[in-house]
Protein backbone atom coordinates (compact mmCIF):
# COMPACT_ATOMS: atom_id res chain seq x y z
CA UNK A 1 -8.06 -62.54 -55.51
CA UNK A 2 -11.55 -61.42 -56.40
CA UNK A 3 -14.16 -64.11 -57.41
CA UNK A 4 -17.33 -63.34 -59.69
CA UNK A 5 -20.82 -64.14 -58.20
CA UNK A 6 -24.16 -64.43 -59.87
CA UNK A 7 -26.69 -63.04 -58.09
CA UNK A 8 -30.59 -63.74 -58.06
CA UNK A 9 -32.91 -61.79 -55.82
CA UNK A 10 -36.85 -62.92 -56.25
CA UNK A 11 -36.44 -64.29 -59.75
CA UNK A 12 -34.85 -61.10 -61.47
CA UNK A 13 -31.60 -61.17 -62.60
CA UNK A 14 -29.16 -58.85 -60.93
CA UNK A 15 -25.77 -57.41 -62.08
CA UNK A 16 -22.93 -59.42 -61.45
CA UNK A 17 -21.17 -58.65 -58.62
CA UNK A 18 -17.45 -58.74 -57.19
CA UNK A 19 -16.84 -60.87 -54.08
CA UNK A 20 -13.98 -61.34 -52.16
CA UNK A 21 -12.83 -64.93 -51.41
CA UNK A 22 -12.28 -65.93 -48.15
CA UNK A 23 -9.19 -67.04 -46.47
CA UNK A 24 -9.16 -70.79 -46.41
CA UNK A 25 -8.53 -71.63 -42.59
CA UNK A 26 -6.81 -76.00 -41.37
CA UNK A 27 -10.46 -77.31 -41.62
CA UNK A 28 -9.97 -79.22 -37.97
CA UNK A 29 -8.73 -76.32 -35.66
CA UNK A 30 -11.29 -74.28 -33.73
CA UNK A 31 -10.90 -70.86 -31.73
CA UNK A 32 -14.02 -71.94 -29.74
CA UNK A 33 -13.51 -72.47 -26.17
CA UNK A 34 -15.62 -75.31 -25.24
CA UNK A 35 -13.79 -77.69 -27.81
CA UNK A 36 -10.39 -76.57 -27.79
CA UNK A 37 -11.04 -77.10 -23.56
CA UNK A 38 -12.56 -80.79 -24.69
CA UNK A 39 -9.68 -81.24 -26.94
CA UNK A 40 -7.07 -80.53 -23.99
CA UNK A 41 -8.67 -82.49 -21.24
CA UNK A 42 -9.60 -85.73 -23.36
CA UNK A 43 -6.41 -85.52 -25.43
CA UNK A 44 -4.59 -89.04 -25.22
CA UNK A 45 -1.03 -89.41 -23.48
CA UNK A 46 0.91 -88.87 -26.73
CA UNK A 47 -0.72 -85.77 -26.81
CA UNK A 48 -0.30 -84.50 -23.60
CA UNK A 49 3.58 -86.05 -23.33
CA UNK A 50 4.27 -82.86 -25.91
CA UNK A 51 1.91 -80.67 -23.95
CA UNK A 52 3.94 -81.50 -20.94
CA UNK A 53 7.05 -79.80 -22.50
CA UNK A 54 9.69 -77.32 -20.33
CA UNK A 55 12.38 -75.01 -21.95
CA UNK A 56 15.69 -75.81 -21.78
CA UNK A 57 18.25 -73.93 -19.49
CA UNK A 58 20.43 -70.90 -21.61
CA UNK A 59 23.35 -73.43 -21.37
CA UNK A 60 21.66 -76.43 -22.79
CA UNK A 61 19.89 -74.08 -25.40
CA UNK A 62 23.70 -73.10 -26.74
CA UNK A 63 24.65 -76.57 -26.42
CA UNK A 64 21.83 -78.27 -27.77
CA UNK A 65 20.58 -75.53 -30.41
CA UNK A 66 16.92 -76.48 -28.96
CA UNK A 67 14.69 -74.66 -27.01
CA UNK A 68 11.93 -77.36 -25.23
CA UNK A 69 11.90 -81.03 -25.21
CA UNK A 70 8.95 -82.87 -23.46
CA UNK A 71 10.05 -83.97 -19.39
CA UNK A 72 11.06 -86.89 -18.58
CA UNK A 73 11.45 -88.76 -15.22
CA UNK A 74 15.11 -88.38 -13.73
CA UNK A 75 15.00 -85.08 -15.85
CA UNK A 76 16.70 -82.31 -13.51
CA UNK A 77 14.66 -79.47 -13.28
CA UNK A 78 14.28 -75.72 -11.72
CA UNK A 79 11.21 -74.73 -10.77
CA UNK A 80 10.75 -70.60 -11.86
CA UNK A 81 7.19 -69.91 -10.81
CA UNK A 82 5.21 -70.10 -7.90
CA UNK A 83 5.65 -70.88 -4.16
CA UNK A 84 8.66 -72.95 -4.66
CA UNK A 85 10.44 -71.04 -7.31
CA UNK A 86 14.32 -71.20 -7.46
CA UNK A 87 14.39 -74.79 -5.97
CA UNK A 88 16.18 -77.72 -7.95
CA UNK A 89 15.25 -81.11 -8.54
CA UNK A 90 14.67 -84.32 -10.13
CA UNK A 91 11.86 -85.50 -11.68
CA UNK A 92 10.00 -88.69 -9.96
CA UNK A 93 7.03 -89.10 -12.34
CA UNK A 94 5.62 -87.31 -15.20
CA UNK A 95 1.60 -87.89 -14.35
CA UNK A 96 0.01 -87.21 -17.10
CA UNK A 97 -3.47 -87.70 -16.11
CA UNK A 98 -3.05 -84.72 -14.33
CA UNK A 99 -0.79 -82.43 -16.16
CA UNK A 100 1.32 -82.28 -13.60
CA UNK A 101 5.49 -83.26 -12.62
CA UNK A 102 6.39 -84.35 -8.93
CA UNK A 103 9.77 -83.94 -8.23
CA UNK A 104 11.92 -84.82 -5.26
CA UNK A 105 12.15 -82.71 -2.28
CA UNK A 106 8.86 -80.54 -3.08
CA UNK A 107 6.46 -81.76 -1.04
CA UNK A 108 3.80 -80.35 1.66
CA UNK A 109 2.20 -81.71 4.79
CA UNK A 110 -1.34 -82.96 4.70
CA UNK A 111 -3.94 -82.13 7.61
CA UNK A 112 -3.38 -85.79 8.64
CA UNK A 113 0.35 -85.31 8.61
CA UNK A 114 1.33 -86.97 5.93
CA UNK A 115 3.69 -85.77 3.19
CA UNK A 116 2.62 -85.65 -0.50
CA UNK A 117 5.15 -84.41 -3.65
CA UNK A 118 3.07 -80.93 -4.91
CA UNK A 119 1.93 -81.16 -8.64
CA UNK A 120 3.69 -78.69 -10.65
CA UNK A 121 2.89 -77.53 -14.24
CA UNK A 122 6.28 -78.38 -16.51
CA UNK A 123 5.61 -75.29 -18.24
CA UNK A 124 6.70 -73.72 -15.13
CA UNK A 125 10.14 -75.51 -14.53
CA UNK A 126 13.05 -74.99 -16.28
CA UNK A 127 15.23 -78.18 -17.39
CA UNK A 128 18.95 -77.82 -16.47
CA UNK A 129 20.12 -81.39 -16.75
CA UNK A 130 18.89 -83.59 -19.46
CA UNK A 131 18.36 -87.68 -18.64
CA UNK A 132 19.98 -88.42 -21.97
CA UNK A 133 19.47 -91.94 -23.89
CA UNK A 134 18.87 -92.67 -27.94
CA UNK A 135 15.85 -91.81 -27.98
CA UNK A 136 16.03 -88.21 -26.23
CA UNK A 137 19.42 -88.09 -28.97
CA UNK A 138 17.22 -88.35 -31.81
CA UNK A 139 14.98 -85.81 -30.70
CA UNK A 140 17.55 -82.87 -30.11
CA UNK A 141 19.19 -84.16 -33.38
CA UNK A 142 15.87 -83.95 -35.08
CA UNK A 143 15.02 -80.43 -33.27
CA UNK A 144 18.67 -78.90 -33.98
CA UNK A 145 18.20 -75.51 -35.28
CA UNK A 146 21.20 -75.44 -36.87
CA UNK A 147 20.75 -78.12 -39.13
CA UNK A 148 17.62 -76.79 -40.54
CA UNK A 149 18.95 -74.25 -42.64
CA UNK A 150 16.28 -71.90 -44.14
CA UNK A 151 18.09 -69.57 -45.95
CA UNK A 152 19.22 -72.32 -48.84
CA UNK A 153 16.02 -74.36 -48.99
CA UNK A 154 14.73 -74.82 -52.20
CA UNK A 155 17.93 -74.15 -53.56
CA UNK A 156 20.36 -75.72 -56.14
CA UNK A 157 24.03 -75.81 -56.60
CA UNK A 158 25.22 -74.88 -60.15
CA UNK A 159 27.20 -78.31 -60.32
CA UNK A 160 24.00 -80.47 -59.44
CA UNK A 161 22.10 -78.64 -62.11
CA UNK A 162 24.69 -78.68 -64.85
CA UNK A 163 24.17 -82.59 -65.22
CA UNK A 164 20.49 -82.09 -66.18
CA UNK A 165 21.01 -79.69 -69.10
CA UNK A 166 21.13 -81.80 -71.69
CA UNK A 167 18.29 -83.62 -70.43
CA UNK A 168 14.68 -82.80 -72.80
């Protein structure tokens, strides 16, 4: 994929040369830092709701045929990373302002002595029990691997094509 350029250097006429065309790039997406961090912090909440995604336990992930859904509050979760890794729990609130989960039973003492939950990144937990109503059905129906067959798409049957051979 070669493309022909005219060239003109200080009003002579030079040969005609052979450049190479570019790769055309999704004219909205940036590698630079500064906006992709502008683009993360200011997203809106239906933005960061699929941000805020955890993978599935292996169970679930046979069961399901998914492998991350967005958390949820009342989701059960286990936390893999950090200081309280390998601890189980449901999910209290999804605060999305912050990024974060809190989930029952993980909590630290203040200087003052009061308790707060710690905010942990969902990307960090691991979902083992799903809070399941219609809308969280459509979604693993919609995400089902096994429906989305990629080896036949595009394809036709013999019989559906048959019918449209005496079409012209």
């Amino acid at each position: 994929s070669f493309q022909l350029a005219h060239t003109k250097n200080k009003g002579e006429e030079s040969p005609m040369k052979l450049k190479r065309r570019e790769a055309t790039w999704a004219k909205r997406v940036s590698c630079d830092r500064r906006k992709s961090r502008k683009a993360h912090f200011s997203a809106p909440s239906s933005v960061r709701r699929v941000i805020m995604s955890a993978p599935l336990s292996s169970e679930l992930r046979q069961k399901y045929k998914v492998r991350s859904l967005p958390v949820r509050k009342e989701d059960e979760v286990e936390i893999k990373r950090g200081t309280f890794k390998g601890r189980t729990g449901k999910i209290i609130t999804c605060y999305r302002r912050k990024y974060v989960i809190h989930i029952d039973r993980i909590t630290r003492e203040k200087a003052n002595g009061a308790t707060v939950h710690v905010g942990i990144h969902p990307s960090k937990v691991e979902i083992v029990k799903i809070k399941m109503d219609k809308d969280r059905k459509g979604i693993l129906d919609r995400k089902n691997r096994d429906k989305i067959v990629k080896g036949d798409k595009g394809k036709y049957e013999e019989s559906e094509v048959s019918p449209m051979a005496d079409v012209d």
